[in-house]
Protein backbone atom coordinates (compact mmCIF):
# COMPACT_ATOMS: atom_id res chain seq x y z
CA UNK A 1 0.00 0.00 0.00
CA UNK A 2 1.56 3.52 -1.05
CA UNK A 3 -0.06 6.66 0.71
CA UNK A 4 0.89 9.62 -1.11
CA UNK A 5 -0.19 12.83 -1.38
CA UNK A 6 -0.31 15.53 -4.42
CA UNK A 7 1.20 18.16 -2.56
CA UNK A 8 4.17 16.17 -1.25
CA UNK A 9 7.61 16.92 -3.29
CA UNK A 10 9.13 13.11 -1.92
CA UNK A 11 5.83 11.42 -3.49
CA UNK A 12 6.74 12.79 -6.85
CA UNK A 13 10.47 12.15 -6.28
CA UNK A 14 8.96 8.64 -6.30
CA UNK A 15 6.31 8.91 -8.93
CA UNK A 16 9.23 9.90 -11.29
CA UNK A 17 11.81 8.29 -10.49
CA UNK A 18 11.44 5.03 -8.84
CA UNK A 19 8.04 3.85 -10.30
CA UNK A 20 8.79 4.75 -13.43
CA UNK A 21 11.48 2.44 -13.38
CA UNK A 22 10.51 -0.98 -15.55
CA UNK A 23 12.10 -3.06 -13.11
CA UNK A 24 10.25 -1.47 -10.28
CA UNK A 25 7.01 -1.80 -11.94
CA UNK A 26 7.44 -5.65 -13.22
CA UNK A 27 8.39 -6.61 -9.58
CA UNK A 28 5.59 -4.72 -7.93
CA UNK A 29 3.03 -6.60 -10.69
CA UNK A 30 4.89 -9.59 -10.40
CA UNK A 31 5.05 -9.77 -6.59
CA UNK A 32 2.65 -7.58 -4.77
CA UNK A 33 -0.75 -6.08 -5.12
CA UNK A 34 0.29 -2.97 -5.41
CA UNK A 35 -2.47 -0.24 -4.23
CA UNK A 36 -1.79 3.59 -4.68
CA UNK A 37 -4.24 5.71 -2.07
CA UNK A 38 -4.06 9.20 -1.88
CA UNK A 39 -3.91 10.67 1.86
CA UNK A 40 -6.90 12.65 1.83
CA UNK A 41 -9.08 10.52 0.21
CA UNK A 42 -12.03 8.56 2.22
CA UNK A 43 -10.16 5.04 1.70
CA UNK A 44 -6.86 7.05 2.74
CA UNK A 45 -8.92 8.19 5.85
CA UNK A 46 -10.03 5.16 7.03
CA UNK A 47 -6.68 3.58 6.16
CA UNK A 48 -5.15 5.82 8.37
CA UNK A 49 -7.69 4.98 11.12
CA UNK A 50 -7.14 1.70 11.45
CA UNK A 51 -3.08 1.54 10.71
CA UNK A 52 -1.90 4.96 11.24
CA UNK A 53 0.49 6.94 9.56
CA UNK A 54 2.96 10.01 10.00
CA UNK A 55 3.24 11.47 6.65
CA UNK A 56 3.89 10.83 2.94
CA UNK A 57 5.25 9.04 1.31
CA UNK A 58 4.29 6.09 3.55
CA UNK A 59 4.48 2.44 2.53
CA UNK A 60 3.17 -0.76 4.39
CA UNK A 61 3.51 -4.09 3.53
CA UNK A 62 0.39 -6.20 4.40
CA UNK A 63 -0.67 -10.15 4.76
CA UNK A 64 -2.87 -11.48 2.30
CA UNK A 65 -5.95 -11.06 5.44
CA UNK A 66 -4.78 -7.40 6.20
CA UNK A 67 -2.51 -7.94 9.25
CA UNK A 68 0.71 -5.29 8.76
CA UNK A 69 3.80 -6.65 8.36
CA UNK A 70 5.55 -3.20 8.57
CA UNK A 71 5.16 0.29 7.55
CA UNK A 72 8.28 2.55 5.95
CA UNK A 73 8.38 6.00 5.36
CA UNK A 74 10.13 7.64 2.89
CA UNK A 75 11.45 8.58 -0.38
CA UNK A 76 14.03 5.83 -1.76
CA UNK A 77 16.26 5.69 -4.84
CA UNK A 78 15.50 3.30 -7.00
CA UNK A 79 18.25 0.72 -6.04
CA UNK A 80 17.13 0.33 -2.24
CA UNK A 81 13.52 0.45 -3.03
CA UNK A 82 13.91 -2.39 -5.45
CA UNK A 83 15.77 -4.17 -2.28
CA UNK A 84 12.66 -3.71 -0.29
CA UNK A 85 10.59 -5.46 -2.24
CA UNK A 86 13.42 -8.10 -2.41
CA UNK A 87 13.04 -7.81 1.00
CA UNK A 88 9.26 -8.64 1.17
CA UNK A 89 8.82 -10.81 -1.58
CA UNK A 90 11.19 -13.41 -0.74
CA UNK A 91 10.08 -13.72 2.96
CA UNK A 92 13.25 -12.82 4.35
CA UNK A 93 11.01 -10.31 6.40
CA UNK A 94 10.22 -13.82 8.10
CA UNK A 95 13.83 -14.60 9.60
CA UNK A 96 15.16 -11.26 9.89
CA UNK A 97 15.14 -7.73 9.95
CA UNK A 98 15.60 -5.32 6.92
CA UNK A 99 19.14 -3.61 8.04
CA UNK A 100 20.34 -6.99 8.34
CA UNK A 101 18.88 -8.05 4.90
CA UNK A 102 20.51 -4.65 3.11
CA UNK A 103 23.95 -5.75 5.07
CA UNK A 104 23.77 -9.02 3.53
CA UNK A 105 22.82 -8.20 0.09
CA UNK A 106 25.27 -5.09 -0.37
């Protein structure tokens, strides 16, 4: 789930340059159900009522039945945002933590 919002510089930063990336976009179709939901909206409101958020850009991972796996804010480059869903996809987020999955796969 991506929470963005129009107004927010980092959210186009990421628009432009990370999710217009082929690669980015195959994996995220490939491996995720990738959902876009503006802030302000009435699905953004009730998303944020139920798991919260600080800002935009804002990402969280879910189960298949909902339950949050983890939430990360931020703008990423393309490299390191491509290692997150590395992260996710291949269940490492299962047996360890995500600094100890970049320090492995750096």
């Amino acid at each position: 789930m991506y929470i963005y919002s129009p107004s927010c510089h980092y959210c186009d930063i990421m628009d432009f340059n990370v999710f217009d990336s082929r690669k980015v976009e195959d994996m995220l179709n490939r491996q995720f159900v990738p959902v876009k939901l503006r802030k302000c909206s009435k699905e953004g409101i009730e998303f944020r009522k139920k798991y919260g958020f600080v800002g935009t850009p804002m990402f969280y991972f879910l189960e298949p039945d909902g339950k949050k796996i983890k939430a990360i804010f931020g703008a990423w480059e393309e490299k390191d945002f491509i290692k997150i869903l590395e992260y996710f996809s291949s269940g490492s987020y299962k047996t360890m933590d995500m600094n100890e999955f970049f320090m492995k796969t750096n």
